[in-house]
C-alpha atoms as a PDB file:
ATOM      1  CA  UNK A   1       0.000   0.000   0.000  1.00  0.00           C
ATOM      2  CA  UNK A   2       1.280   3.644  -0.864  1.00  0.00           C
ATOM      3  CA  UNK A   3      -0.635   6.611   0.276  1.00  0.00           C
ATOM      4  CA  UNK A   4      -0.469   8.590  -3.213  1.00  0.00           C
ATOM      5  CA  UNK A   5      -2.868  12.017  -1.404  1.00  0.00           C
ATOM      6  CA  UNK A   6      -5.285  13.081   0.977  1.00  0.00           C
ATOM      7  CA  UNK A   7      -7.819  15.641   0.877  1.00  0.00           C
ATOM      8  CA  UNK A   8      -9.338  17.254   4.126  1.00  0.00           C
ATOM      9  CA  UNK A   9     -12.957  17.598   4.190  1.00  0.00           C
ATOM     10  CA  UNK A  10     -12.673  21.541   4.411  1.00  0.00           C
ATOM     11  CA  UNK A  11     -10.831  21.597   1.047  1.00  0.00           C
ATOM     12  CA  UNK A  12     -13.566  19.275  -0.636  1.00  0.00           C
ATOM     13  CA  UNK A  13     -16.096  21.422   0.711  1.00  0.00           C
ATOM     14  CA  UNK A  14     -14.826  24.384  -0.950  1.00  0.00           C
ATOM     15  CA  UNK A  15     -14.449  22.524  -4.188  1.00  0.00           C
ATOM     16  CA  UNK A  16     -17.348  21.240  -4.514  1.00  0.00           C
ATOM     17  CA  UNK A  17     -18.979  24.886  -3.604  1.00  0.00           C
ATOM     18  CA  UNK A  18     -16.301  26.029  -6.672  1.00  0.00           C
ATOM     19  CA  UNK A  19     -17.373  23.287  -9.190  1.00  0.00           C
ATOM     20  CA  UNK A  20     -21.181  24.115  -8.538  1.00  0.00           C
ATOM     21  CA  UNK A  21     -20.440  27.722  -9.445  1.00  0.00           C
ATOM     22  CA  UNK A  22     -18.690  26.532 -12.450  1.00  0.00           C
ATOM     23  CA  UNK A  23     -21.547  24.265 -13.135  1.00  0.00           C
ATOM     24  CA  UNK A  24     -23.967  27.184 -12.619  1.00  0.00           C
ATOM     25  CA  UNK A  25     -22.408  29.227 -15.012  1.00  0.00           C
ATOM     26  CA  UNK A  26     -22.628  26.615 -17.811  1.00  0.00           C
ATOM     27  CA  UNK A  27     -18.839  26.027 -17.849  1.00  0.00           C
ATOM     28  CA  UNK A  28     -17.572  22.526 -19.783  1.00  0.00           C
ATOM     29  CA  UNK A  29     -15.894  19.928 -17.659  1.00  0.00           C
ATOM     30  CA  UNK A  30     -12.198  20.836 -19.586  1.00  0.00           C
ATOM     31  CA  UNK A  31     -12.773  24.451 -18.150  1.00  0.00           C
ATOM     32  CA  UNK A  32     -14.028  23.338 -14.721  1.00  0.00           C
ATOM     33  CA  UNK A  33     -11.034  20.973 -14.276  1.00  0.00           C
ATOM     34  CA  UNK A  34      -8.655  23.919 -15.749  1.00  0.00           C
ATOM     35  CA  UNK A  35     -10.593  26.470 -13.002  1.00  0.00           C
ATOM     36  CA  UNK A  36     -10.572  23.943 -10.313  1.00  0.00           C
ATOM     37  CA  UNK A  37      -6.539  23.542 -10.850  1.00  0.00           C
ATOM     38  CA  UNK A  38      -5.690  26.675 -11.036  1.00  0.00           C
ATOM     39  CA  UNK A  39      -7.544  27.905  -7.930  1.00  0.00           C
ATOM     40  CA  UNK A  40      -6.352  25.094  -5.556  1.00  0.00           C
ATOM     41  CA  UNK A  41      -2.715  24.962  -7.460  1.00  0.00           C
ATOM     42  CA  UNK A  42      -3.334  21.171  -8.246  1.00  0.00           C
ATOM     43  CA  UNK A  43      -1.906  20.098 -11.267  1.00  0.00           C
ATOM     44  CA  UNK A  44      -1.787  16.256 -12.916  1.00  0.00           C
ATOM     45  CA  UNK A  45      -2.509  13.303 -11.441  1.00  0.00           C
ATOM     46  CA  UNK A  46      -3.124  15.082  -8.011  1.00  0.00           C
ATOM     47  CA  UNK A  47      -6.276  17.006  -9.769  1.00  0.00           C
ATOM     48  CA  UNK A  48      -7.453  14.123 -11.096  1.00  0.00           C
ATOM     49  CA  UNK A  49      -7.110  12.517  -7.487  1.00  0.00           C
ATOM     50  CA  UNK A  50      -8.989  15.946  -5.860  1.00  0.00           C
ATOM     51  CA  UNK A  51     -11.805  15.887  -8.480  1.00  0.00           C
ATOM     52  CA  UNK A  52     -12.697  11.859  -7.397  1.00  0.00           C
ATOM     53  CA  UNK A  53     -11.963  12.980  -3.946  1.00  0.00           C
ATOM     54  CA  UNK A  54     -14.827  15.303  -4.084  1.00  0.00           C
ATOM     55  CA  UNK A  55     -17.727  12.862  -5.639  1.00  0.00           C
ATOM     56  CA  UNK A  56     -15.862  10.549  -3.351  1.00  0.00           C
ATOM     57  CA  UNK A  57     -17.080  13.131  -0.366  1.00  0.00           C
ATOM     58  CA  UNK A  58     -20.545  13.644  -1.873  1.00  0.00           C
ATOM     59  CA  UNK A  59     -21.232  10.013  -1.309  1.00  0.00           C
ATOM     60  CA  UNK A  60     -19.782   9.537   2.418  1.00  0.00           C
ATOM     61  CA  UNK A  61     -21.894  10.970   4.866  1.00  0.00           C
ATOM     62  CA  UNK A  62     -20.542  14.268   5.022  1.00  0.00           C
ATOM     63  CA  UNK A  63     -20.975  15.377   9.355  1.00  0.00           C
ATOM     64  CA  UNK A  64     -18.493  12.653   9.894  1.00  0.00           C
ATOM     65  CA  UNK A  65     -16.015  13.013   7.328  1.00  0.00           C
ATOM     66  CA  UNK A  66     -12.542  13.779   8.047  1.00  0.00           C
ATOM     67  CA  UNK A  67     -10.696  13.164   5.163  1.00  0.00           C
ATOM     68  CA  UNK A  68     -10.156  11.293   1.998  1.00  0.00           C
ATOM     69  CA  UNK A  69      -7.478   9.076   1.323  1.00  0.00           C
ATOM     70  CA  UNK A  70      -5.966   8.256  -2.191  1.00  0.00           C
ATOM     71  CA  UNK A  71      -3.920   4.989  -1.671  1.00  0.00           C
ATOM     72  CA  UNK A  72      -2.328   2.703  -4.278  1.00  0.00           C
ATOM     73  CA  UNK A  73      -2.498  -0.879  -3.365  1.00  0.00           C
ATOM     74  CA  UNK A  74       0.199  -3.434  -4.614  1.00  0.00           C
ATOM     75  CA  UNK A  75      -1.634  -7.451  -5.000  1.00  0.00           C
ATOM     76  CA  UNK A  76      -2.559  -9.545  -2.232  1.00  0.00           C
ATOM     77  CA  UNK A  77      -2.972  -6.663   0.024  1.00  0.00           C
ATOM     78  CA  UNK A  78      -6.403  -6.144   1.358  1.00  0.00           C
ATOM     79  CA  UNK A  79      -8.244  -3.179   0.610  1.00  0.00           C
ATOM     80  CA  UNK A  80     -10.856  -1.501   3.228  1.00  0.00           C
ATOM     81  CA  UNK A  81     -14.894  -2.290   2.488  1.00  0.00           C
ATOM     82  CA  UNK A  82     -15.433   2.084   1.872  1.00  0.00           C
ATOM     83  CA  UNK A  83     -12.829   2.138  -0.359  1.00  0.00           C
ATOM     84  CA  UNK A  84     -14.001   3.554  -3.760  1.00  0.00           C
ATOM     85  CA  UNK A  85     -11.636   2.186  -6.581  1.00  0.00           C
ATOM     86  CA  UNK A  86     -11.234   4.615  -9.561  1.00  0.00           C
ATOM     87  CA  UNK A  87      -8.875   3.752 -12.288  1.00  0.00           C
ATOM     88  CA  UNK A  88      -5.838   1.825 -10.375  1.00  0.00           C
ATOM     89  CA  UNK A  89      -6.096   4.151  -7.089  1.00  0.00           C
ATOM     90  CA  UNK A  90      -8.685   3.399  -4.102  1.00  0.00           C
ATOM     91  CA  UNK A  91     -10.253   6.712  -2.319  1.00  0.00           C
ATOM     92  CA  UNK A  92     -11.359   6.057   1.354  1.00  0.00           C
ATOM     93  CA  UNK A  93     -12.879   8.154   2.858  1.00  0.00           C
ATOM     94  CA  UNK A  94     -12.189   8.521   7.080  1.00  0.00           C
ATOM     95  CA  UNK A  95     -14.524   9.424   9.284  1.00  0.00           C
ATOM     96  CA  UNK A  96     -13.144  11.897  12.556  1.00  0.00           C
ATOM     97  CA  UNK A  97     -10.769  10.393  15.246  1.00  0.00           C
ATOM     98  CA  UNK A  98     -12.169  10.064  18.332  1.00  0.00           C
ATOM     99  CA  UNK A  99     -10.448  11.348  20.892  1.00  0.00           C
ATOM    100  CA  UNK A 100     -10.203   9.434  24.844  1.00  0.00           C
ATOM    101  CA  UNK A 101     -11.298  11.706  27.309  1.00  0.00           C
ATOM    102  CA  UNK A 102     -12.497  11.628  30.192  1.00  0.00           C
ATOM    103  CA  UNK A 103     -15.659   9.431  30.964  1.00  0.00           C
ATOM    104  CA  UNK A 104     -18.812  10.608  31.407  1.00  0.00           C
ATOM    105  CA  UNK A 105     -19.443  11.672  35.115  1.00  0.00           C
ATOM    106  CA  UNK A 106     -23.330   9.897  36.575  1.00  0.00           C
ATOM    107  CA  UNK A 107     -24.497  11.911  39.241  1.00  0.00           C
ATOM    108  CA  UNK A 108     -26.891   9.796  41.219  1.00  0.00           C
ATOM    109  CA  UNK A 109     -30.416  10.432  42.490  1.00  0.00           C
ATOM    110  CA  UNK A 110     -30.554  12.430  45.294  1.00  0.00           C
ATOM    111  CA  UNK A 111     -27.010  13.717  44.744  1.00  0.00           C
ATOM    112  CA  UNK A 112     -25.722  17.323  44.341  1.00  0.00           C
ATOM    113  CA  UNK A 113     -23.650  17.451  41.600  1.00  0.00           C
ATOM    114  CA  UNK A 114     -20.315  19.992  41.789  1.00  0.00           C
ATOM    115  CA  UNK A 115     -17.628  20.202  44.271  1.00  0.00           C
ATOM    116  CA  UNK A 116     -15.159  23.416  45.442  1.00  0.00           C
ATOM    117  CA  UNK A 117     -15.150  25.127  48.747  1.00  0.00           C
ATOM    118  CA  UNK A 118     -18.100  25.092  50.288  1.00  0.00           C
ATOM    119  CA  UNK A 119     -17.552  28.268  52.627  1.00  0.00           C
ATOM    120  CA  UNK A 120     -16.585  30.593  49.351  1.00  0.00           C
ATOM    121  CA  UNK A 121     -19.064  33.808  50.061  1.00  0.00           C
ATOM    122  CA  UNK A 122     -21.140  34.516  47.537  1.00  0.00           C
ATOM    123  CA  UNK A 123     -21.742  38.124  45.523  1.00  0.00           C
ATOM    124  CA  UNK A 124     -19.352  39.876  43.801  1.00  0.00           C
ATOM    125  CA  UNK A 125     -16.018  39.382  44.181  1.00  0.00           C
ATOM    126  CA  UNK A 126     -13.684  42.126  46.199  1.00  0.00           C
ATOM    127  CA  UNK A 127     -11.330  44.867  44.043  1.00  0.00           C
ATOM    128  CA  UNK A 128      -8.164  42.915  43.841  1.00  0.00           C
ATOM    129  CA  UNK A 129      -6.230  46.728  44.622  1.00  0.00           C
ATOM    130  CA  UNK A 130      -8.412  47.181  48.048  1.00  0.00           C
ATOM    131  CA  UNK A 131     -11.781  48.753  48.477  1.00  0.00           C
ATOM    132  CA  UNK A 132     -12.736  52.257  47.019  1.00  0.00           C
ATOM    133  CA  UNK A 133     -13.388  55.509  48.774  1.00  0.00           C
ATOM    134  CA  UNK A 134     -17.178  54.770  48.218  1.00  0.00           C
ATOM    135  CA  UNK A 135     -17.037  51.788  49.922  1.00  0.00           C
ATOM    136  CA  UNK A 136     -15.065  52.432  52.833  1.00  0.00           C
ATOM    137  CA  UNK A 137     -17.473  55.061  53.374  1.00  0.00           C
ATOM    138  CA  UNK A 138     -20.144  52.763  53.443  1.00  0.00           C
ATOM    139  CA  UNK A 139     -18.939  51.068  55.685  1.00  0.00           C
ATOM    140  CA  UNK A 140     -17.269  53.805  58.463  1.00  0.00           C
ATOM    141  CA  UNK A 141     -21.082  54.786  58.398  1.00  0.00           C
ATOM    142  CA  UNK A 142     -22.686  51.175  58.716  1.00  0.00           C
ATOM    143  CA  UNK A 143     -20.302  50.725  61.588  1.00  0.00           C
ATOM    144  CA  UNK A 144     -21.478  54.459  63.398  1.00  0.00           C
ATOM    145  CA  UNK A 145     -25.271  53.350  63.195  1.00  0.00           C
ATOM    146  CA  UNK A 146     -24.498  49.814  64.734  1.00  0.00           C
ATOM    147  CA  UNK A 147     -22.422  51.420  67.083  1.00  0.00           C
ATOM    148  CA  UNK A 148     -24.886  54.141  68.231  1.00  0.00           C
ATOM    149  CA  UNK A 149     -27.706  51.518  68.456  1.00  0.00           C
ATOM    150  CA  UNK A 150     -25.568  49.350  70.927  1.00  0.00           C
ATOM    151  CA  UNK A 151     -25.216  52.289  73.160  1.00  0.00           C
ATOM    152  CA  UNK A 152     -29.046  53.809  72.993  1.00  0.00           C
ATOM    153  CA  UNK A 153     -29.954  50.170  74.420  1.00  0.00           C
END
C-alpha cells in the first residue's frame, strides 16, 4: 500500500462549492477541471485525485467526514470495504478520530452534583487593589449606626 494524497474535508467542501459555481455558469468539464486547478494549485494526477476525492465526499456521509485518502495498493494486500476504486487508485474516505477523554461523570439520584469550597461567600467578588473611597465610606457609616444603636440600648 502507498498513500499517493489526501484531501481534508474543508478543502472538498470548498471545491465542490467552486465546481457548482462553475456548473452554474454553464462552464464545460475541460474548463471546470482547468478552473478547479488553477484555484487550488493542483496540477496532474493530483487534480485528477482531488476531483474523485470530491464525488468521493458527496457520497460519504458528510458530518463525519474527516478526510479522503488516495492509496495505491500493490496485490494480495487487502483493501478496506469504503474504499471507492477509480482507475488503479482506491479513495477512502475517514470518518473523525475520536479522541479518549475523560468518561462521562453519573451523578446519582438524590445527589448534588459539583464540588469546590463550600464556605466561598457569595456576591461579587472584592477589588483585587483594596476597596474604594465609596465603599469604605459605606462602611465607616454602617459601623457608626451599629455602634450608636448598641449604646441607645
Amino acid at each position: 500500500m502507498r498513500t499517493m494524497s489526501e484531501f481534508l474535508v474543508h478543502i472538498l467542501h470548498k471545491g465542490q462549492a467552486a465546481k457548482a459555481a462553475l456548473e452554474s455558469e454553464g462552464k464545460s468539464e475541460e474548463e471546470i477541471t482547468t478552473s478547479l486547478g488553477e484555484t487550488f494549485k493542483f496540477k496532474e494526477d493530483r487534480l485528477k485525485y482531488f476531483i474523485s476525492a470530491m464525488d468521493v465526499a458527496q457520497n460519504s456521509t458528510l458530518e463525519k467526514l474527516y478526510r479522503v485518502r488516495v492509496y495505491k495498493y500493490d496485490e494480495g494486500e487487502t483493501v478496506p470495504e469504503n474504499a471507492t476504486q477509480v482507475d488503479d487508485v482506491y479513495f477512502v474516505p475517514e470518518e473523525n478520530p475520536v479522541k479518549p477523554g475523560k468518561p462521562a461523570v453519573s451523578i446519582k439520584a438524590g445527589q448534588k452534583g459539583g464540588g469546590g469550597k463550600k464556605d466561598r461567600p457569595k456576591g461579587p467578588k472584592p477589588s483585587p487593589w483594596g476597596e474604594s473611597p465609596e465603599e469604605i465610606a459605606l462602611k465607616k457609616e454602617a459601623s457608626r449606626k451599629a455602634a450608636a444603636q448598641k449604646a441607645a440600648k
